[in-house]
N, C-alpha and C. Protein backbone atom coordinates (compact mmCIF):
# COMPACT_ATOMS: atom_id res chain seq x y z
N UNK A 1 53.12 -85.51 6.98
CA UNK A 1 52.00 -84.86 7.67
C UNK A 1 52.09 -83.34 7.54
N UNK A 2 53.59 -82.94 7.98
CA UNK A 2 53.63 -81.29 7.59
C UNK A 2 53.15 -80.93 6.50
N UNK A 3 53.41 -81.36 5.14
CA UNK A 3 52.99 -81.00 3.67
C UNK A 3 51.56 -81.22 3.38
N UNK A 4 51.14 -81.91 4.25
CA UNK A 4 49.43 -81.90 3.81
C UNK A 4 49.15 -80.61 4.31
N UNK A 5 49.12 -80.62 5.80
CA UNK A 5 48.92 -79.34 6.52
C UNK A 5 49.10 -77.94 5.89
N UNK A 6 50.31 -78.06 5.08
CA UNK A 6 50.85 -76.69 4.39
C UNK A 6 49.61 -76.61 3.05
N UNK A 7 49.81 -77.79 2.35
CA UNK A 7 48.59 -77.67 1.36
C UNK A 7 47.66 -77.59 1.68
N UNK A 8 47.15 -77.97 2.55
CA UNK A 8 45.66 -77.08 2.85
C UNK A 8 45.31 -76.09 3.40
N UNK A 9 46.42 -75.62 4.32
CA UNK A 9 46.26 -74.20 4.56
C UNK A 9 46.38 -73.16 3.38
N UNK A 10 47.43 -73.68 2.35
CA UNK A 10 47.66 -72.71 1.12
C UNK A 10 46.12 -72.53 0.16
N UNK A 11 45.62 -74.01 0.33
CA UNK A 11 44.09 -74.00 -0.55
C UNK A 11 42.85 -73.18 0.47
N UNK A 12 43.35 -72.77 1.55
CA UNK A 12 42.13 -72.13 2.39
C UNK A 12 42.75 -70.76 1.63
N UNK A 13 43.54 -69.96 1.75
CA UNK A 13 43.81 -68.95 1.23
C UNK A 13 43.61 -68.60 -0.12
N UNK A 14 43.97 -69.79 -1.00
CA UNK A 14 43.44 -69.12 -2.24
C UNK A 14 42.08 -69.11 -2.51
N UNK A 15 41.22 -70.30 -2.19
CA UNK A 15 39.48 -69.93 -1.65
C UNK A 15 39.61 -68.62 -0.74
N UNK A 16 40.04 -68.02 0.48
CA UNK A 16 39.28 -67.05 0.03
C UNK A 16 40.14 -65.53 -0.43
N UNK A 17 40.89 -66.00 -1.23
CA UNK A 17 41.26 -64.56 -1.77
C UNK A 17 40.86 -64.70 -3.18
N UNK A 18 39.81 -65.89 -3.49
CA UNK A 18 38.84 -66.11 -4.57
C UNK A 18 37.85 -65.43 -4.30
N UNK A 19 37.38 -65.75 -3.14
CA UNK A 19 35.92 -65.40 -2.48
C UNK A 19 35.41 -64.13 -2.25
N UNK A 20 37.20 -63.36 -2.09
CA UNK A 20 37.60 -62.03 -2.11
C UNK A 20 36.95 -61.87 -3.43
N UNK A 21 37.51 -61.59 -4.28
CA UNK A 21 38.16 -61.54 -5.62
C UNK A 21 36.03 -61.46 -6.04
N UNK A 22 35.47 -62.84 -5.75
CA UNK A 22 34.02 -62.47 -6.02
C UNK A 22 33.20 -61.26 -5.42
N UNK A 23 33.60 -61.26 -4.16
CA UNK A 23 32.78 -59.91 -3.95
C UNK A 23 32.92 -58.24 -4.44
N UNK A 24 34.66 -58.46 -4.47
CA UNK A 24 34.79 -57.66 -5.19
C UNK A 24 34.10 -57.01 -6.43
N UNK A 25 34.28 -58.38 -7.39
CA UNK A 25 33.98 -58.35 -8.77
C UNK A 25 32.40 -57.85 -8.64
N UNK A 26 31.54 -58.52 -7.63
CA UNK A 26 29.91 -58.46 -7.55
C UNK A 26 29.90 -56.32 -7.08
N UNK A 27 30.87 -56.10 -6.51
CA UNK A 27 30.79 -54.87 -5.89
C UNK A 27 31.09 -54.03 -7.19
N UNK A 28 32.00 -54.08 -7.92
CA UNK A 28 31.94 -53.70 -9.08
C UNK A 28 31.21 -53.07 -10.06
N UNK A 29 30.25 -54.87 -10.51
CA UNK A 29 29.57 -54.37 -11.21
C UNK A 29 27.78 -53.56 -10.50
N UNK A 30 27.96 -53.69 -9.48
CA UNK A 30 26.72 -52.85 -9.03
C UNK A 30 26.94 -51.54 -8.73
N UNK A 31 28.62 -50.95 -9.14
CA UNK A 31 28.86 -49.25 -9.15
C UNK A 31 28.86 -49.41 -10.30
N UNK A 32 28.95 -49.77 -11.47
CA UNK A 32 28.52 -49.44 -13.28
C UNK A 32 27.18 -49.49 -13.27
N UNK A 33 26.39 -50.24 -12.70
CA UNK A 33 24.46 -50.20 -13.16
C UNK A 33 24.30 -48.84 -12.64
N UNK A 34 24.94 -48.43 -11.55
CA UNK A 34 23.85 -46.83 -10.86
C UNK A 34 23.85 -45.96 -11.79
N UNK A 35 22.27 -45.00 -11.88
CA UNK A 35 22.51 -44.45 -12.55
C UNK A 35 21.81 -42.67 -11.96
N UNK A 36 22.31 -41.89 -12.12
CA UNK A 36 21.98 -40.62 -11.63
C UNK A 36 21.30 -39.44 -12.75
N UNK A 37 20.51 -38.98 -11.84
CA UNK A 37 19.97 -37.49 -13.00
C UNK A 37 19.18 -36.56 -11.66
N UNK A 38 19.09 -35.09 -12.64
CA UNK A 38 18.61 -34.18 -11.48
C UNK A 38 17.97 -33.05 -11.84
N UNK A 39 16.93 -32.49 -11.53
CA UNK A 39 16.17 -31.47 -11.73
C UNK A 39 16.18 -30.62 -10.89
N UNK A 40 16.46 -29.31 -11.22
CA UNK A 40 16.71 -27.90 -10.25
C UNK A 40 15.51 -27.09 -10.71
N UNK A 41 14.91 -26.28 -9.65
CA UNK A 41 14.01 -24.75 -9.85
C UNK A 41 14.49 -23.64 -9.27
N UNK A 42 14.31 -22.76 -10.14
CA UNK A 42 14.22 -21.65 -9.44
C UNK A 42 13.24 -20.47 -9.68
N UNK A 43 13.19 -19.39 -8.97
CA UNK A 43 12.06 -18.55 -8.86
C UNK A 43 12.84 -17.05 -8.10
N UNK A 44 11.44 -16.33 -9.36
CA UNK A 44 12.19 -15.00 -9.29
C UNK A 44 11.17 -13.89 -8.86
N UNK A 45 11.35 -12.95 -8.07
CA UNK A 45 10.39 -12.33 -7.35
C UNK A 45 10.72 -10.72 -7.75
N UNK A 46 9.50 -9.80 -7.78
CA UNK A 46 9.92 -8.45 -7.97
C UNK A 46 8.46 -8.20 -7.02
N UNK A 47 8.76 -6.80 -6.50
CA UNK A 47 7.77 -5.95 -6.32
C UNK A 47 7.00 -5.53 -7.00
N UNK A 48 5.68 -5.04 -6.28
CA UNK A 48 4.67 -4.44 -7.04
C UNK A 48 5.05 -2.80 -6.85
N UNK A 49 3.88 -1.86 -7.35
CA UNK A 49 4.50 -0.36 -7.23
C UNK A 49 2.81 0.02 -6.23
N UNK A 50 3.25 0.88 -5.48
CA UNK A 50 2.06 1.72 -4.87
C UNK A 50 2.62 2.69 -4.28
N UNK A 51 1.46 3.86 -4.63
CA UNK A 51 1.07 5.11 -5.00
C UNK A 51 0.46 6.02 -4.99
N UNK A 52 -0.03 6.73 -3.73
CA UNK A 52 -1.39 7.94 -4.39
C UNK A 52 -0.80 9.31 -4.51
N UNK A 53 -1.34 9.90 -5.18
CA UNK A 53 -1.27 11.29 -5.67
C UNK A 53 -2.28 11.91 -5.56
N UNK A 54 -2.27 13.10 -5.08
CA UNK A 54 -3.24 14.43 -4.73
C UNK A 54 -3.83 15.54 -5.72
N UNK A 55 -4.64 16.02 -6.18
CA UNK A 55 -4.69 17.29 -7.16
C UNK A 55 -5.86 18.32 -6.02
N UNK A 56 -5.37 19.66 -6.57
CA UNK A 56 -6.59 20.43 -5.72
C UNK A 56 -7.55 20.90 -6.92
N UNK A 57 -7.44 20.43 -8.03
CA UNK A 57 -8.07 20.62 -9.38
C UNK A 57 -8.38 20.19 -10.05
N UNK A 58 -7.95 18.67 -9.75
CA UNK A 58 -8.03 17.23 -10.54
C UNK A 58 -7.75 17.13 -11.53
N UNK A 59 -6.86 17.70 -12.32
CA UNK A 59 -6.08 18.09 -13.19
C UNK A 59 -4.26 17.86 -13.09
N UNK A 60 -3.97 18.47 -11.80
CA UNK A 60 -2.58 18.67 -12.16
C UNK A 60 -2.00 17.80 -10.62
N UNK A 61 -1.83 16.56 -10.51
CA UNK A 61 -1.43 15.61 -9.70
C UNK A 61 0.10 16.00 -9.13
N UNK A 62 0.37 15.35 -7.84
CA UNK A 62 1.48 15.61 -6.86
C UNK A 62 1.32 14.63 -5.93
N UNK A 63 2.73 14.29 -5.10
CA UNK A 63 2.92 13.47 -4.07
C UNK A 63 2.72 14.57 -3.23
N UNK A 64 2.02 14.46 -2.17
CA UNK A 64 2.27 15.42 -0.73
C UNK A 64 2.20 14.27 0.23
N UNK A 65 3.10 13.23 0.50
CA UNK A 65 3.07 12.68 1.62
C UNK A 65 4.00 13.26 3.05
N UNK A 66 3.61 14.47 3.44
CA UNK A 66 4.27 14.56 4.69
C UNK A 66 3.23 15.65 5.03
N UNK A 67 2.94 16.12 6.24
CA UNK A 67 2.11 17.12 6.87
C UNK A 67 2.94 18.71 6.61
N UNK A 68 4.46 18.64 6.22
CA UNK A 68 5.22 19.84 6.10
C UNK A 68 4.78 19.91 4.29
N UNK A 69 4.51 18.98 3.35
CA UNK A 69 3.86 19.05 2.01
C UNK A 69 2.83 19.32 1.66
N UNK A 70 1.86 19.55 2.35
CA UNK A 70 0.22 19.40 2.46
C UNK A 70 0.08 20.05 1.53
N UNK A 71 -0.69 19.63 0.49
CA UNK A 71 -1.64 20.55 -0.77
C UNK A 71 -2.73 21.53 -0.06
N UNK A 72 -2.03 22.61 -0.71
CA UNK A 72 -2.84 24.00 0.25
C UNK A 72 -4.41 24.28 -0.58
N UNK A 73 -5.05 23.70 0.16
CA UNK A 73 -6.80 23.54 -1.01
C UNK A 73 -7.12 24.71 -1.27
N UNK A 74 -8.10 25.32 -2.59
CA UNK A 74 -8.14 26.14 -2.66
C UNK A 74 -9.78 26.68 -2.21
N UNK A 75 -9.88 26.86 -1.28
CA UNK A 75 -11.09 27.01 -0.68
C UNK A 75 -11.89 28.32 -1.41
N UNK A 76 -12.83 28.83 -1.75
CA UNK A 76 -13.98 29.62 -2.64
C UNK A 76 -13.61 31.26 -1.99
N UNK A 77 -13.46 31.66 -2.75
CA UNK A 77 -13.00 33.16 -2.19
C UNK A 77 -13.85 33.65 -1.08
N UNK A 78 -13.64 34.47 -0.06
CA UNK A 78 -13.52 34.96 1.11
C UNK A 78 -13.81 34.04 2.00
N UNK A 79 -12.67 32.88 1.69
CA UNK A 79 -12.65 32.48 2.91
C UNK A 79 -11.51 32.77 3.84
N UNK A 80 -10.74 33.71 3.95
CA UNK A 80 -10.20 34.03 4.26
C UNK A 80 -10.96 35.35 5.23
N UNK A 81 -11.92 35.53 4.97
CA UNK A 81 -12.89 36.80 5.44
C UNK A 81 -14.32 36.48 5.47
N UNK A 82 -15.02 35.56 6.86
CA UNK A 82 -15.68 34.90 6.68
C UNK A 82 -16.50 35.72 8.34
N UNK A 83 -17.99 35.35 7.98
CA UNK A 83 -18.38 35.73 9.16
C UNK A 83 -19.49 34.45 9.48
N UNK A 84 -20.01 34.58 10.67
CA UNK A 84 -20.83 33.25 11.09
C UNK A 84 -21.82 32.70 10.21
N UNK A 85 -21.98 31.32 10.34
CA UNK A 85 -22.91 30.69 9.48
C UNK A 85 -22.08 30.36 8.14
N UNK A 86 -20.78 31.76 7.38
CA UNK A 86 -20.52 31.08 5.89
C UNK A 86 -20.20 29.54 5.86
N UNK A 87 -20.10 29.36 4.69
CA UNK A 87 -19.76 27.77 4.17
C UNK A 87 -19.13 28.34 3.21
N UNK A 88 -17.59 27.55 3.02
CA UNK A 88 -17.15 27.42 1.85
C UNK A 88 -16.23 26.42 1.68
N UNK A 89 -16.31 25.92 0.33
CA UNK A 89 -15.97 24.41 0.29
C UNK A 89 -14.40 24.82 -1.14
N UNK A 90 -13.80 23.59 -0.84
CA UNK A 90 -12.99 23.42 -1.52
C UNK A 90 -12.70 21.70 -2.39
N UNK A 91 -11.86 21.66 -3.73
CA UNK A 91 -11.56 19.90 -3.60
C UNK A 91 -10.64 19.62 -3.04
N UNK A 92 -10.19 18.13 -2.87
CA UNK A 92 -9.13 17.04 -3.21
C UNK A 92 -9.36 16.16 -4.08
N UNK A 93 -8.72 15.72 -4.87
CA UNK A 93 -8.85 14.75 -5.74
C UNK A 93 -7.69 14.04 -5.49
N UNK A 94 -7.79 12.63 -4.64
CA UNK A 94 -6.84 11.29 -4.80
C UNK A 94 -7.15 10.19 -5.67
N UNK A 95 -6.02 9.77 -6.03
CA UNK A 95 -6.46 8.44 -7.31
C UNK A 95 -4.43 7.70 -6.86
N UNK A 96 -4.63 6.93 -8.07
CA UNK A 96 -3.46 5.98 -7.87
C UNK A 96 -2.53 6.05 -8.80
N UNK A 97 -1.40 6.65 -8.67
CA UNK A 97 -0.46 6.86 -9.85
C UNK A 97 -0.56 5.57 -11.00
N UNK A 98 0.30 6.03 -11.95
CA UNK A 98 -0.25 4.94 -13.27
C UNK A 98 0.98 3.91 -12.97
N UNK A 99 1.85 3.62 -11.84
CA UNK A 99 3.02 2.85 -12.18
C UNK A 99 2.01 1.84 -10.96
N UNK A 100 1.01 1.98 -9.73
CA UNK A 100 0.68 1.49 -8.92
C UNK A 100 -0.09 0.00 -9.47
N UNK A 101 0.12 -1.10 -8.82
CA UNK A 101 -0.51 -2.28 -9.36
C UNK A 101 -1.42 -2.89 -8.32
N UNK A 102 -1.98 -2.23 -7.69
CA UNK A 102 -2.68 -2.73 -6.37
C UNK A 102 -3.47 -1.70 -6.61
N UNK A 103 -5.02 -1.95 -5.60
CA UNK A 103 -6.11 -1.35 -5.56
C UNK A 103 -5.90 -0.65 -3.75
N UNK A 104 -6.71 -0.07 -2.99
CA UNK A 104 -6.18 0.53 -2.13
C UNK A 104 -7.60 1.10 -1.36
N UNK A 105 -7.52 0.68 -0.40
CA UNK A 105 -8.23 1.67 0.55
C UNK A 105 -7.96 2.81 1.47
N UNK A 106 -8.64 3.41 1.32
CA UNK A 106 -7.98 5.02 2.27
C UNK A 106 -8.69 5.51 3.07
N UNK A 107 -8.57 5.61 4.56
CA UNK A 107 -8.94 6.43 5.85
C UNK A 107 -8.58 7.71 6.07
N UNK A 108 -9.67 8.73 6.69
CA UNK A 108 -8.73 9.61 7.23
C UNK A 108 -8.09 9.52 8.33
N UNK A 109 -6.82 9.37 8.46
CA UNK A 109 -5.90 9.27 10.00
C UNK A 109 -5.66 10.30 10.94
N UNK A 110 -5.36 11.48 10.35
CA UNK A 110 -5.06 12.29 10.92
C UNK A 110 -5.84 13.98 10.75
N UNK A 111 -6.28 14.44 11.76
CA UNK A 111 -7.20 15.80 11.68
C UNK A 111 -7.08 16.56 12.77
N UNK A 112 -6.60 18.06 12.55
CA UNK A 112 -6.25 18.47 13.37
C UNK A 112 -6.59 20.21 12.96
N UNK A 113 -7.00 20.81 14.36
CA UNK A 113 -7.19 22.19 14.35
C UNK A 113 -6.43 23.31 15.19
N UNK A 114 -5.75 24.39 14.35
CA UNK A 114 -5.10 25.10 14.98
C UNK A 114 -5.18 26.59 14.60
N UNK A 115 -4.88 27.43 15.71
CA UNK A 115 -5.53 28.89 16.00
C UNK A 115 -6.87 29.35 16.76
N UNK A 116 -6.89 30.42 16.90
CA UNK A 116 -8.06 31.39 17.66
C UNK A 116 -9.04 30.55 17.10
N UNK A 117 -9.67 30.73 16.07
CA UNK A 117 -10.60 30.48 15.52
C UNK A 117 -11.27 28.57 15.23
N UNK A 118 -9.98 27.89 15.59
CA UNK A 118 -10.29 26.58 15.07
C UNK A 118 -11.52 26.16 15.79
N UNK A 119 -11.68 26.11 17.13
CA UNK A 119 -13.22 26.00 17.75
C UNK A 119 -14.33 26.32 17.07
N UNK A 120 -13.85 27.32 16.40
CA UNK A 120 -15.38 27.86 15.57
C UNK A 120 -15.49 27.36 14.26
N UNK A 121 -14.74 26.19 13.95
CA UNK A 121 -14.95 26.16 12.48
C UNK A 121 -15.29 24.49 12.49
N UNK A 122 -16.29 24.17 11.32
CA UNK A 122 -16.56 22.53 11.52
C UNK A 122 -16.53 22.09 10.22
N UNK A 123 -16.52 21.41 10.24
CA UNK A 123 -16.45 20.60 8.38
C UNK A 123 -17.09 19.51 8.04
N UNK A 124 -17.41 18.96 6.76
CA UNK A 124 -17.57 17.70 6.45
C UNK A 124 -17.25 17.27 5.12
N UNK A 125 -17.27 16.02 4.65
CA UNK A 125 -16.54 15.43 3.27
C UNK A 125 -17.71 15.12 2.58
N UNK A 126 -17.60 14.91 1.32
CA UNK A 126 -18.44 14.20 0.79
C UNK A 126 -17.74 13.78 -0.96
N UNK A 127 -18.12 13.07 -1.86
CA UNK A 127 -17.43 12.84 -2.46
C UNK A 127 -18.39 12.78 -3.73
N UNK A 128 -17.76 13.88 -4.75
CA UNK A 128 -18.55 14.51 -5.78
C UNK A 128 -17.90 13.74 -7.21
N UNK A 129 -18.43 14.03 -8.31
CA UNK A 129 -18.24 13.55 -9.65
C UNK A 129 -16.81 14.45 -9.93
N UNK A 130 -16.48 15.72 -9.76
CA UNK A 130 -15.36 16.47 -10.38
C UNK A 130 -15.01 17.40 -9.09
N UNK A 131 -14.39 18.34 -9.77
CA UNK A 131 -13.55 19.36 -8.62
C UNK A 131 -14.39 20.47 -9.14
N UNK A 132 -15.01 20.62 -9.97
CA UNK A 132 -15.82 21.81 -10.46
C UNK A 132 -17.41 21.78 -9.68
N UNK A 133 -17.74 20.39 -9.38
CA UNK A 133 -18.73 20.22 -8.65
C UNK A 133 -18.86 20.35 -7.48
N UNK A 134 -17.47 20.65 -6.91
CA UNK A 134 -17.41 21.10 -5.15
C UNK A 134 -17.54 22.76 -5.06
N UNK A 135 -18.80 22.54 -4.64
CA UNK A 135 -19.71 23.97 -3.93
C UNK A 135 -19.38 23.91 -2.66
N UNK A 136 -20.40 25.29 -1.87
CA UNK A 136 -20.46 25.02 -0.38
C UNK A 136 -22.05 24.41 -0.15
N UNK A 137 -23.02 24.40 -1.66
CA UNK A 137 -23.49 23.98 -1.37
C UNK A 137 -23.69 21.90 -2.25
N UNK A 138 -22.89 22.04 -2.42
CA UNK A 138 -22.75 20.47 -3.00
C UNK A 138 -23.74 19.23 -2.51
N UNK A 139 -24.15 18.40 -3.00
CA UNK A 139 -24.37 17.39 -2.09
C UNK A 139 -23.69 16.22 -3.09
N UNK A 140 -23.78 14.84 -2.21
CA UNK A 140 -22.65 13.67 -2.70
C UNK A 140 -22.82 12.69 -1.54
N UNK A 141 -22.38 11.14 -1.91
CA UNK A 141 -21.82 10.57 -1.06
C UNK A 141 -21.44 11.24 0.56
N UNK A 142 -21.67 11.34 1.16
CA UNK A 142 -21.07 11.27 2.71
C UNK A 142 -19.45 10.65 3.27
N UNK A 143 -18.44 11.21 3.42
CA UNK A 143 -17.47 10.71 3.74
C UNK A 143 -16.62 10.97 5.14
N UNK A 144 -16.91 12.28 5.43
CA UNK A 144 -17.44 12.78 6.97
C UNK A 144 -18.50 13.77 7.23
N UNK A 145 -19.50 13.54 8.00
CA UNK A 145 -20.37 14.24 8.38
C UNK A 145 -20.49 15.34 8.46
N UNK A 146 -21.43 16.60 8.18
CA UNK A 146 -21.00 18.09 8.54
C UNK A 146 -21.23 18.14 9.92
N UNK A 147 -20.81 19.50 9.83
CA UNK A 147 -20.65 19.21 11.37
C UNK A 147 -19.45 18.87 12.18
N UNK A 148 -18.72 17.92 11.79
CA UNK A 148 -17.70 17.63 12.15
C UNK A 148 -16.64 18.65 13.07
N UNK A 149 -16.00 18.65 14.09
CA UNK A 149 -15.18 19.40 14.34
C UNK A 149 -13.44 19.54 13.81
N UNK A 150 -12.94 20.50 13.98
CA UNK A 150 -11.30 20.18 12.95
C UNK A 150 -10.58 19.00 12.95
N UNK A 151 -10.58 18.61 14.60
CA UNK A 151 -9.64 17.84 15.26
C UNK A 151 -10.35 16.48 15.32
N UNK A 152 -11.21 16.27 14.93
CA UNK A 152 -11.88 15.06 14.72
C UNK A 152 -12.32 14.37 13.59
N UNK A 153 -13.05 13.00 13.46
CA UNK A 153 -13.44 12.40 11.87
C UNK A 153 -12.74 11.55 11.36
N UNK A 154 -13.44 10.61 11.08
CA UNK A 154 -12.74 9.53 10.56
C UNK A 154 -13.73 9.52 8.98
N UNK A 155 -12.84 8.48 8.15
CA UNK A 155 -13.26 7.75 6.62
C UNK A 155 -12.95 6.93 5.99
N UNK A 156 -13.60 6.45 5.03
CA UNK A 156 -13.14 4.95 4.47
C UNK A 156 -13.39 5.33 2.90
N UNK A 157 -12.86 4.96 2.01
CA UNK A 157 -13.50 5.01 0.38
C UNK A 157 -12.40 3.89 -0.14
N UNK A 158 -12.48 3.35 -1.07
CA UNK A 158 -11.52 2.77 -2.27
C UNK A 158 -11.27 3.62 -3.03
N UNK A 159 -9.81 2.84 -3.64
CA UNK A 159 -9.36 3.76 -5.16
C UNK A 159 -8.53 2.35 -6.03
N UNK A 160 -9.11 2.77 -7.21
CA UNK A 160 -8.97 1.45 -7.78
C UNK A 160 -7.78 1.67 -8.53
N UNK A 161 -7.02 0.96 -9.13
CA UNK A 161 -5.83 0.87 -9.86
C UNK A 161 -6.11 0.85 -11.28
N UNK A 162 -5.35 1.25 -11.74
CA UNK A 162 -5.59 1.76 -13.00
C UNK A 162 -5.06 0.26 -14.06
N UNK A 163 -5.10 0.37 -15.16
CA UNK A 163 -4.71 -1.17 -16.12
C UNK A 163 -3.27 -0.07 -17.28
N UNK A 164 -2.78 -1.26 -17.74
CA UNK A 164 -2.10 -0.82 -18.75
C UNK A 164 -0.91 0.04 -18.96
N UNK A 165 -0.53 0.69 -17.26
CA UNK A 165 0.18 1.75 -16.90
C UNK A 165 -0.80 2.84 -17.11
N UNK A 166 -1.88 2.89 -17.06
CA UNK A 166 -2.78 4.61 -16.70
C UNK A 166 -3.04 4.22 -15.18
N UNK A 167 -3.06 5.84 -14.94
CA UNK A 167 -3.68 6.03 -13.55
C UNK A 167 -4.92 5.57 -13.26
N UNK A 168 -5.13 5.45 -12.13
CA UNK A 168 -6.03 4.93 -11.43
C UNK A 168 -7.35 6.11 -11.68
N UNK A 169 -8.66 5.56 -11.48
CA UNK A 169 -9.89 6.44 -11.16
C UNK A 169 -10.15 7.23 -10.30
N UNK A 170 -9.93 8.90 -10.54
CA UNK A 170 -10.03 9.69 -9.40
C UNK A 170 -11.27 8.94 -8.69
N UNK A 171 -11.08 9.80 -7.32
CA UNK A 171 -12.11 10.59 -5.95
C UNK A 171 -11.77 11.41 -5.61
N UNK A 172 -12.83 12.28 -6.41
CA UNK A 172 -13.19 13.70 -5.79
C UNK A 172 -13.72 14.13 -4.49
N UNK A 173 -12.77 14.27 -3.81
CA UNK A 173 -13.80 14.62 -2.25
C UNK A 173 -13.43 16.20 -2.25
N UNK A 174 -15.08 16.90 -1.45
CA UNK A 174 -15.63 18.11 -1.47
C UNK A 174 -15.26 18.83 0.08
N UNK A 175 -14.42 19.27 0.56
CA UNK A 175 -14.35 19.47 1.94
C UNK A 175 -15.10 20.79 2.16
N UNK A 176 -16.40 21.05 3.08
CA UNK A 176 -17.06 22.08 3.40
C UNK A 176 -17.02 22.32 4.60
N UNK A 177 -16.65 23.61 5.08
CA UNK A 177 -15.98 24.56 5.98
C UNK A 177 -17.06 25.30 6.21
N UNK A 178 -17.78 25.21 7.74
CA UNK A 178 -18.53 26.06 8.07
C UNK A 178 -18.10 26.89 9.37
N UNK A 179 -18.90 28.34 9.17
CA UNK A 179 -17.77 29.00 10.37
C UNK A 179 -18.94 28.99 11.31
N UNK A 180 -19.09 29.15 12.87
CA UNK A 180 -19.89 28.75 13.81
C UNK A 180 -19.99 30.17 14.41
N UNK A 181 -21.43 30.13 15.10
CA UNK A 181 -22.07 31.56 15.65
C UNK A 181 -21.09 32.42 16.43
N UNK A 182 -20.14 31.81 17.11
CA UNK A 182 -19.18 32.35 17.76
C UNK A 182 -17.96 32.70 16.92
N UNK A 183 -17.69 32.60 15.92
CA UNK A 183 -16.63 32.73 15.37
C UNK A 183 -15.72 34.29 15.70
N UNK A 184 -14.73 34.17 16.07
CA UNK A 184 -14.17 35.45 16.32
C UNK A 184 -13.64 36.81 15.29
N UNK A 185 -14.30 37.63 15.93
CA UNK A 185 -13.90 38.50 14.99
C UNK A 185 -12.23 38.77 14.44
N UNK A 186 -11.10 39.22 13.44
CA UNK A 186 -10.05 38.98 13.20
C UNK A 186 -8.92 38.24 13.82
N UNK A 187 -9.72 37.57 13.65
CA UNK A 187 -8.83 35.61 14.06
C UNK A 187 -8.67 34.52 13.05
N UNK A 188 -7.97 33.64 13.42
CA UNK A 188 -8.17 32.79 12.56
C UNK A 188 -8.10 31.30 12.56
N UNK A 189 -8.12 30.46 11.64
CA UNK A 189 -7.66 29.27 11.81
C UNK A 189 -7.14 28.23 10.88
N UNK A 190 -7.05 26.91 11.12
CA UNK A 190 -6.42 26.09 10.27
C UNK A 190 -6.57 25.19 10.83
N UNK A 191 -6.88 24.54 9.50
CA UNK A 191 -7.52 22.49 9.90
C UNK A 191 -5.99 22.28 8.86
N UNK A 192 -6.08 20.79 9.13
CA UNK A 192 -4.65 19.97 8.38
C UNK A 192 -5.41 18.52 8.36
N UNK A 193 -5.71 18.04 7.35
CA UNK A 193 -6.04 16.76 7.38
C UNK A 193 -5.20 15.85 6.61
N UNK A 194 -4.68 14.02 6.99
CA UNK A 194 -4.06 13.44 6.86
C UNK A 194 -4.62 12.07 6.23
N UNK A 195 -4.43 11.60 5.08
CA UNK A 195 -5.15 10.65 4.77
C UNK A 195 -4.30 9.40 4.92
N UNK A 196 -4.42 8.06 4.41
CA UNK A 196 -3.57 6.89 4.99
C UNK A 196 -4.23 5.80 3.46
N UNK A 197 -3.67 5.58 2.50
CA UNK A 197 -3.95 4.40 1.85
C UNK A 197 -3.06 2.83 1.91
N UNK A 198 -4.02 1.94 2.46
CA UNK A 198 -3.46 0.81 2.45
C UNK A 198 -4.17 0.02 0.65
N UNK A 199 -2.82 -0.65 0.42
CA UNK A 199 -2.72 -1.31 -0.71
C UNK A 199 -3.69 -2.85 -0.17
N UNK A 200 -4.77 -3.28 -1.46
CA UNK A 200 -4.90 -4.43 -1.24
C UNK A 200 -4.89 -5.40 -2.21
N UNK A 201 -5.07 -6.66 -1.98
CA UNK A 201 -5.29 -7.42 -3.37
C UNK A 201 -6.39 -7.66 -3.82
């Protein structure tokens, strides 16, 4: 009776360290069928360039971005020696350096009047074909009203970007300076205006 017992316990073991032995083998071959592959991207980013530049001649371009840089305009002789009623006008010419890749709109932000005389003096913009075409008596586009006082005025224009690495298409704006009935006799004054271009697409 013992020896049967032993033989069949020995035949349960080798069934299942057969049975083993199959799953194994089945586990096997289903890590040789897998099969793997893989695709990666990547992506590469640079900046664009933006840019405006100033001329008082439209000719000979400069950065003046700070209020201590300001392009000193060259306003029509005696204006420096002006009595009520004169007008005299001067340019700016902004456009978009040739490295800029964006188009751009520009406000005036900042305007401001200082000295004896700034009360008495008013202005307005307008925006002419050249810098040779800014008179006191000019006419053009409208970009601030005459009239205007120093410390006040707002504006809007575009400036388009240029292709190919050239600069962008000037705007000529005409600033006209009129002195007011009160203007004081040996006094003086000073406007400072601040422009602002935002880049767009």
């Amino acid at each position: 009776m013992s020896t049967a017992t032993t033989d069949n316990s020995r035949g349960r073991k080798v069934r299942a360290l057969l049975a083993g032995g199959l799953v194994l083998g089945v586990g096997a071959a289903v890590t040789l069928a897998a099969w793997t592959d893989q695709e990666w991207a990547i992506g590469e980013f640079g900046a664009g360039s933006f840019n405006v530049e100033g001329s008082t001649d439209g000719s000979a371009f400069a950065d003046h971005d700070s209020e201590a840089g300001a392009a000193q305009l060259e306003f029509e002789v005696d204006a420096d020696n002006l009595t009520p009623e004169d007008v005299v006008a001067a340019p700016f010419v902004l456009r978009l350096d040739d490295a800029t890749t964006y188009d751009a709109t520009v406000e005036l932000t900042d305007a401001a009047g200082s000295g004896a005389n700034a009360a008495h003096l008013t202005y307005g913009i307008i925006e002419v074909g050249s810098a040779a075409e800014c008179t006191d008596d000019a006419t053009g586009s409208a970009i601030v009203p005459a009239g205007t006082a120093l410390d006040s005025g707002t504006a809007g224009f575009d400036l388009v970007a240029g292709a190919d690495g050239e600069a962008g298409a000037p705007v000529t704006l005409c600033f006209q300076v009129t002195a007011g009935p009160d203007l004081l006799q040996g006094e003086t004054g000073t406007a400072t205006w601040g422009f602002t271009a935002t880049s767009v697409e």
